[in-house]
C-alpha atoms as a PDB file:
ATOM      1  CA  UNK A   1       0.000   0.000   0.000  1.00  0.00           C
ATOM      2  CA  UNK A   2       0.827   3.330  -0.711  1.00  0.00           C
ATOM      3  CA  UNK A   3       0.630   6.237   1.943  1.00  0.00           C
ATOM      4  CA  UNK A   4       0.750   9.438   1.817  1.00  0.00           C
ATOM      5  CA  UNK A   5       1.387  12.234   4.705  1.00  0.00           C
ATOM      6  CA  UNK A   6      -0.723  15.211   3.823  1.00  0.00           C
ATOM      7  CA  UNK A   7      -3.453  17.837   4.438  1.00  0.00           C
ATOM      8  CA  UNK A   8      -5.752  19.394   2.213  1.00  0.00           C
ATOM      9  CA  UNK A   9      -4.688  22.822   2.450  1.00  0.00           C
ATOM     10  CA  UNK A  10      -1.208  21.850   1.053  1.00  0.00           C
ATOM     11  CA  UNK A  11      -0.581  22.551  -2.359  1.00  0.00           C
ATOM     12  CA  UNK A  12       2.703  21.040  -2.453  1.00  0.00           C
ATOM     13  CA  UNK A  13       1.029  17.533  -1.024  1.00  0.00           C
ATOM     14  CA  UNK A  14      -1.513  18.347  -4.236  1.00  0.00           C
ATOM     15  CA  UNK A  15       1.530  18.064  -6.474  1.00  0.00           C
ATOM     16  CA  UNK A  16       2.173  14.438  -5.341  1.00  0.00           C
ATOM     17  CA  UNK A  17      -1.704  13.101  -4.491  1.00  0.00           C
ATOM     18  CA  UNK A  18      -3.102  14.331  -8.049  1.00  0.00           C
ATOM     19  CA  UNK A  19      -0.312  12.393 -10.722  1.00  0.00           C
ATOM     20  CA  UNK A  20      -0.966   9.127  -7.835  1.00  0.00           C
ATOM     21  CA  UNK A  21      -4.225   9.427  -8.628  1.00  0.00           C
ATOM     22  CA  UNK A  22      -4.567   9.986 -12.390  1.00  0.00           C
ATOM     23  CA  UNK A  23      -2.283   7.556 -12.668  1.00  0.00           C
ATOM     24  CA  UNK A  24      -4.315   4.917 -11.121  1.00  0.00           C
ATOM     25  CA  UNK A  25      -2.598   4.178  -8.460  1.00  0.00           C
ATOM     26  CA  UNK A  26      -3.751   2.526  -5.322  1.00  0.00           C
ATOM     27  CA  UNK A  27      -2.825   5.015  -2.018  1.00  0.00           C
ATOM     28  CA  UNK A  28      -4.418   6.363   0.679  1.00  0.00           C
ATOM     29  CA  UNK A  29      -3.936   9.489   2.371  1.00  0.00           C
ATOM     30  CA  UNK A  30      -2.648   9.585   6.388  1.00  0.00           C
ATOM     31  CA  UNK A  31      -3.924  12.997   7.303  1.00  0.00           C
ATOM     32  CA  UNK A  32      -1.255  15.917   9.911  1.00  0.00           C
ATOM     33  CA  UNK A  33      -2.651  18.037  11.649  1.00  0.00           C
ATOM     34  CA  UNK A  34      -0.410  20.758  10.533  1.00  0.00           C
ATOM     35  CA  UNK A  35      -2.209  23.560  11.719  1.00  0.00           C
ATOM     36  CA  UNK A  36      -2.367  21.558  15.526  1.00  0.00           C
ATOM     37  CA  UNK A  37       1.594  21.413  15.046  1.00  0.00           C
ATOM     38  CA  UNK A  38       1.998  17.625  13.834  1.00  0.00           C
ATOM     39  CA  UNK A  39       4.249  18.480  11.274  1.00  0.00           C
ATOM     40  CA  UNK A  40       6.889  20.181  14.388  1.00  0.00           C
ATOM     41  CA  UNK A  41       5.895  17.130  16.286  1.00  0.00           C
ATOM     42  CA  UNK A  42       9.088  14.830  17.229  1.00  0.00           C
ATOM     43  CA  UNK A  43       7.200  11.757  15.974  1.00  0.00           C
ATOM     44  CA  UNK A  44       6.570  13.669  12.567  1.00  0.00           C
ATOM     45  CA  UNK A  45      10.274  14.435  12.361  1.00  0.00           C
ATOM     46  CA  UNK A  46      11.214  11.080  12.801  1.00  0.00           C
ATOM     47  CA  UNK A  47       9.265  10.236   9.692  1.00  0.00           C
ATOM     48  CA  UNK A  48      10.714  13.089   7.989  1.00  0.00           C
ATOM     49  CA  UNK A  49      13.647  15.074   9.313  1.00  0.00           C
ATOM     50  CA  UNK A  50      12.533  18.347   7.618  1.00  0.00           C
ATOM     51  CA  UNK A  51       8.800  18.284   8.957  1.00  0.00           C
ATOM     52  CA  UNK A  52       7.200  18.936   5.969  1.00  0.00           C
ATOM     53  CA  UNK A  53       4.799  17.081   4.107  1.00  0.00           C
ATOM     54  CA  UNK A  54       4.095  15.244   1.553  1.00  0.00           C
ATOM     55  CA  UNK A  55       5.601  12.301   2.818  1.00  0.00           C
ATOM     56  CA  UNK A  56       5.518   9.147   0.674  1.00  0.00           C
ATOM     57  CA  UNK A  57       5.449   5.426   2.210  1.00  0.00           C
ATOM     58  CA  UNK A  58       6.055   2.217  -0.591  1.00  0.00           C
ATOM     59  CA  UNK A  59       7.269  -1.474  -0.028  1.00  0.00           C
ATOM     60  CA  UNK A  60       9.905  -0.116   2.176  1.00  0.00           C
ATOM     61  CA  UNK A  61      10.591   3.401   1.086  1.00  0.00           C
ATOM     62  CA  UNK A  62      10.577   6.725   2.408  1.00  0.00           C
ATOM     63  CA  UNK A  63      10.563   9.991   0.583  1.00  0.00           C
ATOM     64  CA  UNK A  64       9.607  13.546   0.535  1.00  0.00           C
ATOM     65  CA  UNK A  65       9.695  16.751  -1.610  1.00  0.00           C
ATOM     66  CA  UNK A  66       6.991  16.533  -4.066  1.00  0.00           C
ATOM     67  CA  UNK A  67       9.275  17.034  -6.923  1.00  0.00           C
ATOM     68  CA  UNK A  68      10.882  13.882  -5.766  1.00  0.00           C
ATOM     69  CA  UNK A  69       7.610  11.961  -5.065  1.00  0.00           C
ATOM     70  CA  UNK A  70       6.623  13.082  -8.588  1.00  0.00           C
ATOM     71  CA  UNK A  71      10.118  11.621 -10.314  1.00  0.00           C
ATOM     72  CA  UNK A  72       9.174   8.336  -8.168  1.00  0.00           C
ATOM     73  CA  UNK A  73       5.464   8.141 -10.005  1.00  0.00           C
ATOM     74  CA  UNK A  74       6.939   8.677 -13.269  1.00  0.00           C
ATOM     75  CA  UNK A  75       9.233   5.843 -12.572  1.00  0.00           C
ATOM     76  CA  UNK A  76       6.862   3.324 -11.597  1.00  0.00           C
ATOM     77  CA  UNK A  77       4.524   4.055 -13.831  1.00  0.00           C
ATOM     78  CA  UNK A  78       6.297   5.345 -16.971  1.00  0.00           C
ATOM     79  CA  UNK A  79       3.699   8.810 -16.713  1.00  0.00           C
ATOM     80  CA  UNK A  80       4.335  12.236 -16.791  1.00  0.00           C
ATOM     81  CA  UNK A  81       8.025  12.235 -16.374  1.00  0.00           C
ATOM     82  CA  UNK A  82       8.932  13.428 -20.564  1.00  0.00           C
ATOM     83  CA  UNK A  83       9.018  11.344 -23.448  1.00  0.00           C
ATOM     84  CA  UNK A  84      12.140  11.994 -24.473  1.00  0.00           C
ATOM     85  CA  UNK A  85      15.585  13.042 -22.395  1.00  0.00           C
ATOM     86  CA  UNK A  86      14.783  16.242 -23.460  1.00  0.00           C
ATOM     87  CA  UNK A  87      11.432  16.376 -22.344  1.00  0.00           C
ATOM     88  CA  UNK A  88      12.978  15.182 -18.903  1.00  0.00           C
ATOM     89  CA  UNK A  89      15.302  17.688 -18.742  1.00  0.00           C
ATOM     90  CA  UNK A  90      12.147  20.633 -19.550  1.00  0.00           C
ATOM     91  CA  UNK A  91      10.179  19.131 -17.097  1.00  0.00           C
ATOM     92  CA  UNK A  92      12.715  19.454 -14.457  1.00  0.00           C
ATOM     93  CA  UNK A  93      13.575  22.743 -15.540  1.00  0.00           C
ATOM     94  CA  UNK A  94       9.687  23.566 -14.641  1.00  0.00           C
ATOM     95  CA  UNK A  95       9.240  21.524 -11.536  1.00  0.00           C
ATOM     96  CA  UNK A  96      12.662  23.551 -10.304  1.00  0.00           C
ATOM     97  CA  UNK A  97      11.189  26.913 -11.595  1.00  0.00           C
ATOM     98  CA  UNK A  98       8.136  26.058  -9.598  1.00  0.00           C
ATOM     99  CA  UNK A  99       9.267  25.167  -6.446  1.00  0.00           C
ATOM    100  CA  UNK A 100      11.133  28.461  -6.479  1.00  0.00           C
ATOM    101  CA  UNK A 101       9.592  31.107  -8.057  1.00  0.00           C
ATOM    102  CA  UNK A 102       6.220  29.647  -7.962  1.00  0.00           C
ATOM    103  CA  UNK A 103       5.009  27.764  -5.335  1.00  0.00           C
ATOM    104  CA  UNK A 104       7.455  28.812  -2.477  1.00  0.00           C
ATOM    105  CA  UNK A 105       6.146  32.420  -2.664  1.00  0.00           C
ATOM    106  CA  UNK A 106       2.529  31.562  -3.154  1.00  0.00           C
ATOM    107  CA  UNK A 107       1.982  29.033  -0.629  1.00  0.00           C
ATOM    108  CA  UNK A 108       3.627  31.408   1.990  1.00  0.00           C
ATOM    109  CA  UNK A 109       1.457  34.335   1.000  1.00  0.00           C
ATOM    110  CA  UNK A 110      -1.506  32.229   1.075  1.00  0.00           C
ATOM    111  CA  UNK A 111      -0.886  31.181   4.302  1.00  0.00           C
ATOM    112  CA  UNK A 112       0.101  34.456   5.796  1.00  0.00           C
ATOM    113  CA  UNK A 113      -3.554  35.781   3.841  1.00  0.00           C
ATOM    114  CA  UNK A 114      -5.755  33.200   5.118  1.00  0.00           C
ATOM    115  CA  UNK A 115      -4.608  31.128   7.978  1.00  0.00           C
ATOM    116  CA  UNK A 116      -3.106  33.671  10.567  1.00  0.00           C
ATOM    117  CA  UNK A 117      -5.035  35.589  12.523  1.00  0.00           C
ATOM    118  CA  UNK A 118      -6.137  39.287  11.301  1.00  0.00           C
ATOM    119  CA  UNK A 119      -4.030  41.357  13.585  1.00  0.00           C
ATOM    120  CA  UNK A 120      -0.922  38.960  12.848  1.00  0.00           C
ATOM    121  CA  UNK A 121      -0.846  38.991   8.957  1.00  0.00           C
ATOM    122  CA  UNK A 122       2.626  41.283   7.907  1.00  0.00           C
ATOM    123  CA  UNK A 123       1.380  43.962   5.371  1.00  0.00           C
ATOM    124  CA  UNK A 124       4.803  44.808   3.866  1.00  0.00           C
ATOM    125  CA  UNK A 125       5.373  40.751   3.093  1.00  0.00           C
ATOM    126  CA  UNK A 126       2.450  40.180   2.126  1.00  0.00           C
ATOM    127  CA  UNK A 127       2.734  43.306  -0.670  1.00  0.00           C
ATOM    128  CA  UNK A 128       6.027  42.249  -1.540  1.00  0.00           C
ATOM    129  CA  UNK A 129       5.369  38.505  -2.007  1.00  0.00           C
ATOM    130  CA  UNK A 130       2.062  39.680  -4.051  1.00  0.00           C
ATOM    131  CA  UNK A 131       5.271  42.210  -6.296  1.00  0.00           C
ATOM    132  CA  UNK A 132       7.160  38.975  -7.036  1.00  0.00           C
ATOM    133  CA  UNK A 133       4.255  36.716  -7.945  1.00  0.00           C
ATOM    134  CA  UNK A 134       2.895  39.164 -10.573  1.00  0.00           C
ATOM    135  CA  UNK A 135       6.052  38.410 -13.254  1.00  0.00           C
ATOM    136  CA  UNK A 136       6.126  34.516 -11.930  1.00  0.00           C
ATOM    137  CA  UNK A 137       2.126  34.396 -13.000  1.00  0.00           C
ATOM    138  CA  UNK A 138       3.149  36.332 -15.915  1.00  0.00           C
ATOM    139  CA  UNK A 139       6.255  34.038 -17.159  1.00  0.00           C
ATOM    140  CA  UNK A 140       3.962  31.176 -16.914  1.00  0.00           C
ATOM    141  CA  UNK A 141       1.146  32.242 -18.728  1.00  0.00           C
ATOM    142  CA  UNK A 142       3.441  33.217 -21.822  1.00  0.00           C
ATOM    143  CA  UNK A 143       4.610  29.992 -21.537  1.00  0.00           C
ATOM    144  CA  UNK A 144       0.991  28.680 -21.915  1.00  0.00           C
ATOM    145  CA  UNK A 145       0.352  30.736 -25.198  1.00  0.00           C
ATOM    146  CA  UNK A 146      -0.396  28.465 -28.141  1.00  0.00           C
ATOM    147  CA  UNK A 147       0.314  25.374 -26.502  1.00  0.00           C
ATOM    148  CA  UNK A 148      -1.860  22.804 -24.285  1.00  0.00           C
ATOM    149  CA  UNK A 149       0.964  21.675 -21.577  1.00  0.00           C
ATOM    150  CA  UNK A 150       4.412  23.150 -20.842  1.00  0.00           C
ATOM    151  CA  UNK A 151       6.196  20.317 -21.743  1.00  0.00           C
ATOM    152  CA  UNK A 152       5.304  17.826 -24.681  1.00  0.00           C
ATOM    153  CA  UNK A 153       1.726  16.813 -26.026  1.00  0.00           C
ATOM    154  CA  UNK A 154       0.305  15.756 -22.774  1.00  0.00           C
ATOM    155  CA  UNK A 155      -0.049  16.469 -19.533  1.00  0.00           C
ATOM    156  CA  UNK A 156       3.735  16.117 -17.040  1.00  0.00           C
ATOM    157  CA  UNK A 157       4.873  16.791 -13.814  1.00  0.00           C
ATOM    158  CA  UNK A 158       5.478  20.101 -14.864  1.00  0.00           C
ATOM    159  CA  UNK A 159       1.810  21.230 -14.818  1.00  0.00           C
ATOM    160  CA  UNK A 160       1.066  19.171 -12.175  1.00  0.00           C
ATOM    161  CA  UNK A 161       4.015  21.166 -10.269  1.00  0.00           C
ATOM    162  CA  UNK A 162       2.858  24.600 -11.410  1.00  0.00           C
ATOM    163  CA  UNK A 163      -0.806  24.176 -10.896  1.00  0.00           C
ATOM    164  CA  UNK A 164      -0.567  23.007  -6.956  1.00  0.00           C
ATOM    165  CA  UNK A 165      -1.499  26.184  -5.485  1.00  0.00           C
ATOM    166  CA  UNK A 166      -3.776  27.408  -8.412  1.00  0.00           C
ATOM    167  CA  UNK A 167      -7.037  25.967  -7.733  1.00  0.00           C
ATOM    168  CA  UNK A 168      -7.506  26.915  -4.175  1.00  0.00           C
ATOM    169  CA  UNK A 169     -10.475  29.289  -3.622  1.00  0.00           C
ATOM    170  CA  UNK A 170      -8.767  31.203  -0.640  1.00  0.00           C
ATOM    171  CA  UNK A 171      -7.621  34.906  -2.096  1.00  0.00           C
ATOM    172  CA  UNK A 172      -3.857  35.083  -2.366  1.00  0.00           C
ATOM    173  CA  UNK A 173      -3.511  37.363  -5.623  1.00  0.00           C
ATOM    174  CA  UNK A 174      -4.211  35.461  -7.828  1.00  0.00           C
ATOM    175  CA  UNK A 175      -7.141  36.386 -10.515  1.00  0.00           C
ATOM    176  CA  UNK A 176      -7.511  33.259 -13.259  1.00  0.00           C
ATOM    177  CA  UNK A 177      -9.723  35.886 -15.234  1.00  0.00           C
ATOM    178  CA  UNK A 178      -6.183  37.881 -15.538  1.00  0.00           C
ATOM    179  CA  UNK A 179      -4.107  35.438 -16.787  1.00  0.00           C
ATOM    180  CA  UNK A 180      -6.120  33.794 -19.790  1.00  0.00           C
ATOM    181  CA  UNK A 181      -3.932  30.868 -20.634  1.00  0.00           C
ATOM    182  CA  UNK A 182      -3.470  29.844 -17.582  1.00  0.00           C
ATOM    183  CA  UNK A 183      -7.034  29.981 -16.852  1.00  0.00           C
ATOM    184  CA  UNK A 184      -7.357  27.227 -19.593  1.00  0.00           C
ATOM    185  CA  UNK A 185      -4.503  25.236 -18.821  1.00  0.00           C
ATOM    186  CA  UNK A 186      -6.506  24.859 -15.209  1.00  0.00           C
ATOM    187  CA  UNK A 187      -9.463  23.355 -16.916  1.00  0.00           C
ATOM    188  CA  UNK A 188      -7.755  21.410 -19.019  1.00  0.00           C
ATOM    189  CA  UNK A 189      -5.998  19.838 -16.023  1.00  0.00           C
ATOM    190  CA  UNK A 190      -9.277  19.627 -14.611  1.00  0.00           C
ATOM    191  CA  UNK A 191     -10.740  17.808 -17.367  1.00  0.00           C
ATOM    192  CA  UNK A 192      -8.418  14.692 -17.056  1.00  0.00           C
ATOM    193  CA  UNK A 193      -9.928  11.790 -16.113  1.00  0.00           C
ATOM    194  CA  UNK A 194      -9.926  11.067 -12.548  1.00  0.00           C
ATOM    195  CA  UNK A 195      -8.680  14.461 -11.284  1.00  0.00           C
ATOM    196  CA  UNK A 196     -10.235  16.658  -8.098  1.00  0.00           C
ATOM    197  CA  UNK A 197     -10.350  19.455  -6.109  1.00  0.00           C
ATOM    198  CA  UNK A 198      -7.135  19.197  -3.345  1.00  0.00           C
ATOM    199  CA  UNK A 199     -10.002  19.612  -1.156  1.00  0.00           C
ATOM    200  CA  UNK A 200     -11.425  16.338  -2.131  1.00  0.00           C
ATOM    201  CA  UNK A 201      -8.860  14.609  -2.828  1.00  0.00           C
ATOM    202  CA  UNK A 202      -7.109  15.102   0.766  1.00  0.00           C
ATOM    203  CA  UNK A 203      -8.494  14.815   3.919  1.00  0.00           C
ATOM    204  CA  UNK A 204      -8.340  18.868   5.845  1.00  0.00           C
ATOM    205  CA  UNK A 205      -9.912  22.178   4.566  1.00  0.00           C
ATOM    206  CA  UNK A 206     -10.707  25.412   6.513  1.00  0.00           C
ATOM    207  CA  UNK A 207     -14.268  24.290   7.302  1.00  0.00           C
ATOM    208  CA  UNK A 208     -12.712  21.367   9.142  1.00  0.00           C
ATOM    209  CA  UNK A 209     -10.888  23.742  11.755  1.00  0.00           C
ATOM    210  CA  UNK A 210     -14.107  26.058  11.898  1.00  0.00           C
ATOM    211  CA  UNK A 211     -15.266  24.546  15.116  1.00  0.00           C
ATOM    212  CA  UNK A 212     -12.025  24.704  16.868  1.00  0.00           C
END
């Protein structure tokens, strides 16, 4: 069986859970309680000495970093990784791009938008995160023009990199309406067979925590 350590609200556990599951593969999801402090726990960092998630459990192994989760999908089940060792090389060139210019600022300004308290949320971060995501959004909806994926004829880790943080409804300055081709690469993404909401596909959303 595979496992996966995750939480709904994590876009870069969404990188790993949606290519498992359009792939068809069997895993099931063991929910942390990130926002209770699982993730800092000691028995979290013994699973994974950086105390993040996604966390990945298979026959034996151990592994985390979605891009490296991804590269581990694409190996056992010959998806999304490139066609060719060119393609491989482009989509590791996105996944890379992602993780840095991408997803590292836009997960951390959603969070500091949405999950800490009013009174706590840093203005001049927040504006400054929001100044470097306008070119990133930019760069990757050139890249978009006139094609369907980023890398190749079909769907790749690439997209499934780039779009982790893009479908979540919680405002973090980013307007689909704004950025026409990457409005449509999201629905065609959406379209595949199989694929959902990170919401649904992952056990934890803000409702969840309402009560607390």
């Amino acid at each position: 069986m595979i496992r996966l350590h995750c939480f709904g609200e994590s876009g870069n556990a969404y990188k790993a859970a949606l290519p498992m599951t359009l792939a068809g593969l069997d895993w099931e999801p063991v929910k942390v309680d990130f926002f209770a402090g699982a993730a800092r726990s000691d028995a979290f960092r013994a699973l994974n000495e950086m105390g993040e998630v996604p966390v990945l459990e298979a026959d034996g192994l151990r592994l985390s970093q979605s891009g490296a989760i991804q590269d581990w999908i694409s190996e056992r089940t010959g998806l999304y990784g490139g066609a060719t060792p060119e393609e491989k090389r482009e989509v590791l060139r996105w996944v890379l791009w992602d993780n840095h210019k991408l997803s590292g600022q836009a997960g951390a300004l959603r969070f500091l938008m949405n999950f800490l308290p009013p009174e706590k949320r840093p203005e001049q971060v927040i504006q400054w995160l929001q100044g470097r995501l306008a070119p990133t959004y930019a760069t990757l909806d050139r890249a978009l023009a006139g094609r369907d994926w980023l890398v190749g004829d079909g769907p790749t880790n690439a997209d499934f990199s780039c779009c982790g943080y893009l479908y979540y409804p919680e405002p973090f300055g980013f307007d689909r309406a704004a950025h026409p081709y990457i409005d449509r690469w999201l629905d065609r993404i959406a379209a595949l067979p199989g694929w959902k909401h990170p919401y649904d596909l992952m056990p934890g959303s803000p409702p969840d925590r309402a009560d607390r």
